[in-house]
PDB file of N, CA and C in Angstrom:
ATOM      1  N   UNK A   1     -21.856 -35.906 -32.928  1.00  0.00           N
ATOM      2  CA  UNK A   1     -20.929 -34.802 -32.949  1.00  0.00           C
ATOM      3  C   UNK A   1     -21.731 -33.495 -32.817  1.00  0.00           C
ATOM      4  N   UNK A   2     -20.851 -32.929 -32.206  1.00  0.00           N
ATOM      5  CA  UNK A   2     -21.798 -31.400 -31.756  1.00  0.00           C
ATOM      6  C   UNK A   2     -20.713 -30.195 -32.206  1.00  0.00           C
ATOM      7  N   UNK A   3     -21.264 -29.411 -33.086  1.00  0.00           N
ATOM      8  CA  UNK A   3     -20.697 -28.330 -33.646  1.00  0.00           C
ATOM      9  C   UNK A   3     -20.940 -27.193 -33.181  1.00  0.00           C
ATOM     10  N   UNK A   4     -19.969 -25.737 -32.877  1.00  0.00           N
ATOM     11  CA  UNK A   4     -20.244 -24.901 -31.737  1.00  0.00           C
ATOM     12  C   UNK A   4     -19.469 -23.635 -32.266  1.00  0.00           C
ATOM     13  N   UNK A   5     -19.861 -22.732 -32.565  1.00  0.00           N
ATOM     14  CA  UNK A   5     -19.752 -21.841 -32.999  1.00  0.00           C
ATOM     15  C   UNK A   5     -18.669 -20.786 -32.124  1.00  0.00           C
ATOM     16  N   UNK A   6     -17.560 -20.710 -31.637  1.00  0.00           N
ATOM     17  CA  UNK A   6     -16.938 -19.936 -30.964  1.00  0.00           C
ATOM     18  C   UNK A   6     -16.364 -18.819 -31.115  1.00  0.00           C
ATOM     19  N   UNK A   7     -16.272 -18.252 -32.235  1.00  0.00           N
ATOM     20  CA  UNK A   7     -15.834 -17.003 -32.952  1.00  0.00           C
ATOM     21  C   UNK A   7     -16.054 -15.861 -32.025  1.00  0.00           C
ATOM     22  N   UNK A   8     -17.262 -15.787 -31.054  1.00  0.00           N
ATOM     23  CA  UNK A   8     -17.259 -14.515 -30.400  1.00  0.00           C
ATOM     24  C   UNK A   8     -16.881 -14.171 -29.348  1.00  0.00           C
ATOM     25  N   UNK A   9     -16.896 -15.750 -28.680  1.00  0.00           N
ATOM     26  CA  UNK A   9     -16.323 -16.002 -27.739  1.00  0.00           C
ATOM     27  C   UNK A   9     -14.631 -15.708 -27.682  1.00  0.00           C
ATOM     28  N   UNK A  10     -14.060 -16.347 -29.001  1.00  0.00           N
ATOM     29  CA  UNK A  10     -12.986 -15.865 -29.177  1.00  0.00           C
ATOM     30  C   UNK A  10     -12.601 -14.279 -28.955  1.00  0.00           C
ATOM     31  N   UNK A  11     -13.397 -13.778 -29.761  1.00  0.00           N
ATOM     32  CA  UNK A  11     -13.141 -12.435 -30.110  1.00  0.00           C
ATOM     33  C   UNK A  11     -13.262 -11.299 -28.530  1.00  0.00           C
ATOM     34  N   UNK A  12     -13.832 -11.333 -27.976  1.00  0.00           N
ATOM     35  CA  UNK A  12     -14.676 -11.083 -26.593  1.00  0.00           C
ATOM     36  C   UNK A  12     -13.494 -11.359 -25.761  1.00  0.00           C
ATOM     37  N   UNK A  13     -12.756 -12.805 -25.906  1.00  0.00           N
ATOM     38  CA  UNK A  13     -11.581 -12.773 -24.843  1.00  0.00           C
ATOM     39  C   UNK A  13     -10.357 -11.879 -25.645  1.00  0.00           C
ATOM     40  N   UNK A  14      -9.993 -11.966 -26.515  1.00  0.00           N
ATOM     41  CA  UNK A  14      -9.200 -11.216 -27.380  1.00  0.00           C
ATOM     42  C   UNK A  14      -9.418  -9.372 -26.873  1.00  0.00           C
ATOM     43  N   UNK A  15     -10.357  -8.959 -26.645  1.00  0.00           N
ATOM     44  CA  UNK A  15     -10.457  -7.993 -26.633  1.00  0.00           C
ATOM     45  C   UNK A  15     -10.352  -7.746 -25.272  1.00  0.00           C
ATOM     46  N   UNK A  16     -10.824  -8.495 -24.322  1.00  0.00           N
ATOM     47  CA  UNK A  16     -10.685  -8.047 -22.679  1.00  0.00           C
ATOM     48  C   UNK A  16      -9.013  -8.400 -22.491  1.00  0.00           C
ATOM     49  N   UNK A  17      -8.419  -9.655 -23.068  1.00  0.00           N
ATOM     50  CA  UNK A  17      -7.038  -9.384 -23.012  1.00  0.00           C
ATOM     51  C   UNK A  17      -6.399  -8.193 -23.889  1.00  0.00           C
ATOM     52  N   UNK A  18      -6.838  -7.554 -24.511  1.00  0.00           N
ATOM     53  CA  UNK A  18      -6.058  -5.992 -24.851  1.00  0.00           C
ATOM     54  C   UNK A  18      -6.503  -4.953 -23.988  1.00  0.00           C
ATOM     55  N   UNK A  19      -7.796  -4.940 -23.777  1.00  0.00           N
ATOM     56  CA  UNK A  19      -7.949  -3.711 -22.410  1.00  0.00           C
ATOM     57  C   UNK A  19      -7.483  -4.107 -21.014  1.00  0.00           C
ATOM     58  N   UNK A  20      -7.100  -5.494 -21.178  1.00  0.00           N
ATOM     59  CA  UNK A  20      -6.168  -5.790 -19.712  1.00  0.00           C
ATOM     60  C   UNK A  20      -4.715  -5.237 -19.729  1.00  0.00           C
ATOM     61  N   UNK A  21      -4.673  -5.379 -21.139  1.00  0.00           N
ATOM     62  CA  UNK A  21      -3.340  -4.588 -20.885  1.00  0.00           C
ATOM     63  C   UNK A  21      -2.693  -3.179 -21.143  1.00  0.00           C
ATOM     64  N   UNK A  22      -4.011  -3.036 -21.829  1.00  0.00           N
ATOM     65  CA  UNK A  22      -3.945  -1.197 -22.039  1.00  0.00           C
ATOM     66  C   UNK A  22      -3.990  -0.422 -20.686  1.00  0.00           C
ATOM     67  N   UNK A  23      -4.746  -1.410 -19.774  1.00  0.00           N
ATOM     68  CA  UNK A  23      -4.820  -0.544 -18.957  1.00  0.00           C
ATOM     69  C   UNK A  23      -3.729  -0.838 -17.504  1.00  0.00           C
ATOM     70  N   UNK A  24      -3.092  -1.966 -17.457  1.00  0.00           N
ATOM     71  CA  UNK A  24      -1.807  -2.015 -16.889  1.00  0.00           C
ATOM     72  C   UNK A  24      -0.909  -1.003 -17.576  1.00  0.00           C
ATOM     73  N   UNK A  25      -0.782  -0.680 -18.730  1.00  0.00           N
ATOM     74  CA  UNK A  25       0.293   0.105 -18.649  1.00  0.00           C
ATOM     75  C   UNK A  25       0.033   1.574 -18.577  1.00  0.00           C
ATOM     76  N   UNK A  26      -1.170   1.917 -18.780  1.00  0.00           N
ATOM     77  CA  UNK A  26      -1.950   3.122 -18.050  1.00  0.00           C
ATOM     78  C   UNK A  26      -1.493   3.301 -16.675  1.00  0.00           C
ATOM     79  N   UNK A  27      -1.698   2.471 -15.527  1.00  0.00           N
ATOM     80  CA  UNK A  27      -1.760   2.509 -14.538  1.00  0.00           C
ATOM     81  C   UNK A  27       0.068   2.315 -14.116  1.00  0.00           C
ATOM     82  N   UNK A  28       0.775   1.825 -14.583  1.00  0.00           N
ATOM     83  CA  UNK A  28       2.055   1.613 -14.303  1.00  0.00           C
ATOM     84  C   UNK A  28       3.053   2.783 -14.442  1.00  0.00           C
ATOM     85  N   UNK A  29       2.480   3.549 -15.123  1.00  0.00           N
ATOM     86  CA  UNK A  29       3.066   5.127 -15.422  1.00  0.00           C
ATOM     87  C   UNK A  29       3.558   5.559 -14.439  1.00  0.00           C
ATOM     88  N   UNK A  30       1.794   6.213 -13.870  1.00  0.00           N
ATOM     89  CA  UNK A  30       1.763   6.863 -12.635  1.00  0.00           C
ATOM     90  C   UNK A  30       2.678   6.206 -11.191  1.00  0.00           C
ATOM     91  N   UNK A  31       2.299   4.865 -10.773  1.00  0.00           N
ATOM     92  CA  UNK A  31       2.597   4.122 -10.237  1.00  0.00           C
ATOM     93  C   UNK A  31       4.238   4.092  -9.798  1.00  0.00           C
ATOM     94  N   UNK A  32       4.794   4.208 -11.440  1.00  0.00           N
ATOM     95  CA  UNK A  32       6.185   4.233 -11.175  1.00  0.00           C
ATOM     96  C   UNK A  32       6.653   5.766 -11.051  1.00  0.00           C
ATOM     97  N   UNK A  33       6.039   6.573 -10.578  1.00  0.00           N
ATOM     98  CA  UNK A  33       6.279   7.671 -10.469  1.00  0.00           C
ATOM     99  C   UNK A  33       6.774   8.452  -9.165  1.00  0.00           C
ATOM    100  N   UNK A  34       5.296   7.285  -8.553  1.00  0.00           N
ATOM    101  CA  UNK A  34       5.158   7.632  -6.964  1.00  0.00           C
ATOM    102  C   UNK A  34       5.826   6.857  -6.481  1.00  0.00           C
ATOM    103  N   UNK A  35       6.383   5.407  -6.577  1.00  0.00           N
ATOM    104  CA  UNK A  35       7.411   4.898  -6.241  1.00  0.00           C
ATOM    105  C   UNK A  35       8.475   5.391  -6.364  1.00  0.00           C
ATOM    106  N   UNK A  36       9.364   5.976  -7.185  1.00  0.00           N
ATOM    107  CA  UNK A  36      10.532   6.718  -7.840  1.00  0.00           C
ATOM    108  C   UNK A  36      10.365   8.192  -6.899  1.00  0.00           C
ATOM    109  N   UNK A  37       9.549   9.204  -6.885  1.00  0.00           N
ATOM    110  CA  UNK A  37       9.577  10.369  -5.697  1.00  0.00           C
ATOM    111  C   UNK A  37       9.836  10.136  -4.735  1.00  0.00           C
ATOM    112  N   UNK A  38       8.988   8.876  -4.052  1.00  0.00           N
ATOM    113  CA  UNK A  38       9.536   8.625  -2.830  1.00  0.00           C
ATOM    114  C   UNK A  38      10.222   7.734  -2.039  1.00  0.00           C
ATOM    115  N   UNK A  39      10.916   7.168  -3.051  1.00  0.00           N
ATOM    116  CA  UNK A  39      12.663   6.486  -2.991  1.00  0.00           C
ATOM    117  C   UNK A  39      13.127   7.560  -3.192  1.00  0.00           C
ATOM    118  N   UNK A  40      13.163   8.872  -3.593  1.00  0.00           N
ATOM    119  CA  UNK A  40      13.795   9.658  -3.910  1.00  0.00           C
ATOM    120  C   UNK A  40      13.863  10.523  -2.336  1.00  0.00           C
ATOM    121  N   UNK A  41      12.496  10.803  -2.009  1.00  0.00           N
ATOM    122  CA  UNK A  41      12.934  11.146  -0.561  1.00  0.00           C
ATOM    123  C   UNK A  41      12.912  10.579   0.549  1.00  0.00           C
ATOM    124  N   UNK A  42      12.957   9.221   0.660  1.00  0.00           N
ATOM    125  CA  UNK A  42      13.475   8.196   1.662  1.00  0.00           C
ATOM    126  C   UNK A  42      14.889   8.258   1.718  1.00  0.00           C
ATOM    127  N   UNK A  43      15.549   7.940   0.588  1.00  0.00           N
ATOM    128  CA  UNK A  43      16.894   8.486   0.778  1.00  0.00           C
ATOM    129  C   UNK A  43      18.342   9.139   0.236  1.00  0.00           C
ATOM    130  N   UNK A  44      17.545  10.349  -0.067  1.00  0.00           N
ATOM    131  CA  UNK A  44      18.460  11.617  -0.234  1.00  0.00           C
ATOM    132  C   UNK A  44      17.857  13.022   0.585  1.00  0.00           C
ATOM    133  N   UNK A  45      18.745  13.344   1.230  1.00  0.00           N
ATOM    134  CA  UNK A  45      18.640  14.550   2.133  1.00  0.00           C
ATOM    135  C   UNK A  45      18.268  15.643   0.566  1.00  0.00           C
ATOM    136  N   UNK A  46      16.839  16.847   0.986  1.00  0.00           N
ATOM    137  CA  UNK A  46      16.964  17.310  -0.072  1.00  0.00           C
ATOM    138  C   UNK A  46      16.352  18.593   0.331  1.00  0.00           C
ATOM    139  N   UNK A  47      16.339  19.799   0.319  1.00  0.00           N
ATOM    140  CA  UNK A  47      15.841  20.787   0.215  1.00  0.00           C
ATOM    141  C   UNK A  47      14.328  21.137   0.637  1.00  0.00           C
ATOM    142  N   UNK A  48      13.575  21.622   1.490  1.00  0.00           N
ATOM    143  CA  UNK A  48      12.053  21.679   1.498  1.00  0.00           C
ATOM    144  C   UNK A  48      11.022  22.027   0.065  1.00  0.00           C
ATOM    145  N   UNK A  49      11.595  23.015  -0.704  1.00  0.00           N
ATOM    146  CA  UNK A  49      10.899  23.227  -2.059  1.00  0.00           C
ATOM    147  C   UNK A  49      11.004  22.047  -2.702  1.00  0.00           C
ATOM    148  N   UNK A  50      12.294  21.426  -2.385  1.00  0.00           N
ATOM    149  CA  UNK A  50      12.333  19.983  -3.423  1.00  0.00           C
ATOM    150  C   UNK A  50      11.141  19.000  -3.312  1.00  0.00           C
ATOM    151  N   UNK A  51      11.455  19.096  -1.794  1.00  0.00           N
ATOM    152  CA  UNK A  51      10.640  17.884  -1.419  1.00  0.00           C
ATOM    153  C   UNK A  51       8.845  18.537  -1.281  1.00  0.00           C
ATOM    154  N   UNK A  52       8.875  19.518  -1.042  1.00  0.00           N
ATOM    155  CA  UNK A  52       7.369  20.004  -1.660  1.00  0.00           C
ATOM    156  C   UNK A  52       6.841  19.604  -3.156  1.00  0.00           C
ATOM    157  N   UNK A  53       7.885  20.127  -4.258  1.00  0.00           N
ATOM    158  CA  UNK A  53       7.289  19.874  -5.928  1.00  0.00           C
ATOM    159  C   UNK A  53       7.139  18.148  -5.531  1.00  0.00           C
ATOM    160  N   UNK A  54       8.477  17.263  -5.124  1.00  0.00           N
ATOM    161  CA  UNK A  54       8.084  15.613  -5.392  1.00  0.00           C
ATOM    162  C   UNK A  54       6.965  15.299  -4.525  1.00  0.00           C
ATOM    163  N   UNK A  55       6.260  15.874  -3.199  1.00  0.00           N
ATOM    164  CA  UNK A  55       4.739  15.884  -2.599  1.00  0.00           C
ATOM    165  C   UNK A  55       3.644  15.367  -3.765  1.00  0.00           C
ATOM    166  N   UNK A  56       3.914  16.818  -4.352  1.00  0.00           N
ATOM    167  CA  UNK A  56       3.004  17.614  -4.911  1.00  0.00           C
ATOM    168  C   UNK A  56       2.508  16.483  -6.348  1.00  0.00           C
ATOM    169  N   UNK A  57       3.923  15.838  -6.999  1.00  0.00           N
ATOM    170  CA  UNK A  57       4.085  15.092  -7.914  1.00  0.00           C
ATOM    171  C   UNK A  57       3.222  13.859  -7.624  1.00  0.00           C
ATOM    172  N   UNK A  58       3.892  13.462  -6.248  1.00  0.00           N
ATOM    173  CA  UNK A  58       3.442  11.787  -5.836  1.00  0.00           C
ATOM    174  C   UNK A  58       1.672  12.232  -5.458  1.00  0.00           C
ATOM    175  N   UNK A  59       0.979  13.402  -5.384  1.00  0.00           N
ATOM    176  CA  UNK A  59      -0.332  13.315  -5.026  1.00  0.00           C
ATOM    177  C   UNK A  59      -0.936  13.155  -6.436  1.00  0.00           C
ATOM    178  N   UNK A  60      -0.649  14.221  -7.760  1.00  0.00           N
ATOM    179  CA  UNK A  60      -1.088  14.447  -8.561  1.00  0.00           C
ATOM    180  C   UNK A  60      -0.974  13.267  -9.142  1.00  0.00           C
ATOM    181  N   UNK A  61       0.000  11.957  -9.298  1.00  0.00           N
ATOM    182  CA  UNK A  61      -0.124  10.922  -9.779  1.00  0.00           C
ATOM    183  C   UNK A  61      -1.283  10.411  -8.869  1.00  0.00           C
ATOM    184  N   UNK A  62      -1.377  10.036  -7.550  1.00  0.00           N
ATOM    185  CA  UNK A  62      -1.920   9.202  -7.090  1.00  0.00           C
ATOM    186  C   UNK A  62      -3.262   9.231  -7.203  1.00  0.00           C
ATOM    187  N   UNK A  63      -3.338  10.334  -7.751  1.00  0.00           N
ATOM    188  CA  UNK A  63      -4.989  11.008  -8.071  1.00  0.00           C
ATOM    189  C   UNK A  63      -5.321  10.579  -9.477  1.00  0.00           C
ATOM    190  N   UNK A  64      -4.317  10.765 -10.171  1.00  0.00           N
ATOM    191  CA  UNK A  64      -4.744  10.022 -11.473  1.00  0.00           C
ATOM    192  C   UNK A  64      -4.947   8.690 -11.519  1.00  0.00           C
ATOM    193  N   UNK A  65      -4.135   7.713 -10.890  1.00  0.00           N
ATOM    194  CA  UNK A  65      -4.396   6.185 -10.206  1.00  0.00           C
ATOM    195  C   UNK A  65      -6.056   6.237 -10.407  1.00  0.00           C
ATOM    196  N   UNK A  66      -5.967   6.938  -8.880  1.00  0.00           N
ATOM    197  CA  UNK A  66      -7.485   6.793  -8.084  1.00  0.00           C
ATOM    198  C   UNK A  66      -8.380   7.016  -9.584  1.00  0.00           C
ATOM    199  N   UNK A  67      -8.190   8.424 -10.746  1.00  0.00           N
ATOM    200  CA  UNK A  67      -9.174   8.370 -11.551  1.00  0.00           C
ATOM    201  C   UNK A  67      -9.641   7.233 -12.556  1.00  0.00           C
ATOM    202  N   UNK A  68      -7.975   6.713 -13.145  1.00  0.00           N
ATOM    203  CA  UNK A  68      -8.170   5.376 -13.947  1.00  0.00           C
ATOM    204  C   UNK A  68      -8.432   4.600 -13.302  1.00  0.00           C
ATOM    205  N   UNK A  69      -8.678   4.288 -11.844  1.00  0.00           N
ATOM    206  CA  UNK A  69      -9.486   2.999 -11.244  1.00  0.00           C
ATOM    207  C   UNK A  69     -10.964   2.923 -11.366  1.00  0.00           C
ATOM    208  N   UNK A  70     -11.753   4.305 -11.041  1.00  0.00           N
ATOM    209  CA  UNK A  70     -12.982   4.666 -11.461  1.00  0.00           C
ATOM    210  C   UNK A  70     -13.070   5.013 -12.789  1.00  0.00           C
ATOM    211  N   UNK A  71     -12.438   4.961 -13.888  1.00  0.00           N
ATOM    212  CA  UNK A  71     -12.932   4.531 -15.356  1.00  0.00           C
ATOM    213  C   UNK A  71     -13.048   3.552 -16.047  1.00  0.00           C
ATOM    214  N   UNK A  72     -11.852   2.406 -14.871  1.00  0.00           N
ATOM    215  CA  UNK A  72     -12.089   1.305 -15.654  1.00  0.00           C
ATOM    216  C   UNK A  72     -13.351   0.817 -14.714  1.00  0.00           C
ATOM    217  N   UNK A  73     -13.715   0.968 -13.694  1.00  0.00           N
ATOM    218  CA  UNK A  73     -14.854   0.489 -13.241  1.00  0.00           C
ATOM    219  C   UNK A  73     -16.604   1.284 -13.653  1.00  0.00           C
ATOM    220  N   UNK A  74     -16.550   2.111 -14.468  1.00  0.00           N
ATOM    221  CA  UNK A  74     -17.309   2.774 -15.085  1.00  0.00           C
ATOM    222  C   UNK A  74     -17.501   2.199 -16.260  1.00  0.00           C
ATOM    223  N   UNK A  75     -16.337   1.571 -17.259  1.00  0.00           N
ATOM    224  CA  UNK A  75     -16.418   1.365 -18.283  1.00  0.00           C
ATOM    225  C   UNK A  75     -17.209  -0.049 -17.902  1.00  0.00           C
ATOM    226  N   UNK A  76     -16.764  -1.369 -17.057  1.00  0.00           N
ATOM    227  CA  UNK A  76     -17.462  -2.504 -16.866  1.00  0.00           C
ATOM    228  C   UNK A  76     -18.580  -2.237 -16.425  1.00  0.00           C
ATOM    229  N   UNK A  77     -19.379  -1.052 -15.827  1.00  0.00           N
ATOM    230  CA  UNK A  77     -20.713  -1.204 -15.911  1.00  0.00           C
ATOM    231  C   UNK A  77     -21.423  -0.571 -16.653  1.00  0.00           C
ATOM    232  N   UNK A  78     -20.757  -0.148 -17.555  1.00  0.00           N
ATOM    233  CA  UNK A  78     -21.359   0.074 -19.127  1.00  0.00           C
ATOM    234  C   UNK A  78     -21.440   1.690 -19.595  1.00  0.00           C
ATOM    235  N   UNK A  79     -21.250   2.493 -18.357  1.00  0.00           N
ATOM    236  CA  UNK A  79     -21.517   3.548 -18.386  1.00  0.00           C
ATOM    237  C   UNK A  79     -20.452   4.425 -19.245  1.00  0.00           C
TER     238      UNK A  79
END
């Protein structure tokens, strides 16, 4: 019989499954944001200022995307 110590192993997956999901719902925010603006101007006829601020909205999310993609890939290489 061979006895095997797994506790950290445990713990180690325990923890990458909570930053898996901390960071899905990080990312799902934004996501549903820029989906939702632009269903919004696919189809409803709307004003040019309108549709400038929801632009302006769907970039500033998509930029935050782009930043939480390079933090979580910062954080896995330790930095």
């Amino acid at each position: 019989m061979v006895y095997r110590d797994i506790t950290k192993e445990y713990e180690v997956d325990q923890m990458k499954s909570e930053f898996v999901s901390t960071v899905s719902h990080e990312l799902r925010t934004p996501l549903a944001s820029v989906l939702g603006f632009t269903e919004l101007m696919l189809n409803k006829p709307m004003k040019p200022e309108r549709q400038t601020k929801y632009v302006q909205t769907i970039y500033n999310e998509a930029r935050t995307l782009i930043n939480d993609f390079l933090d979580v890939q910062r954080m896995e290489s330790g930095k």
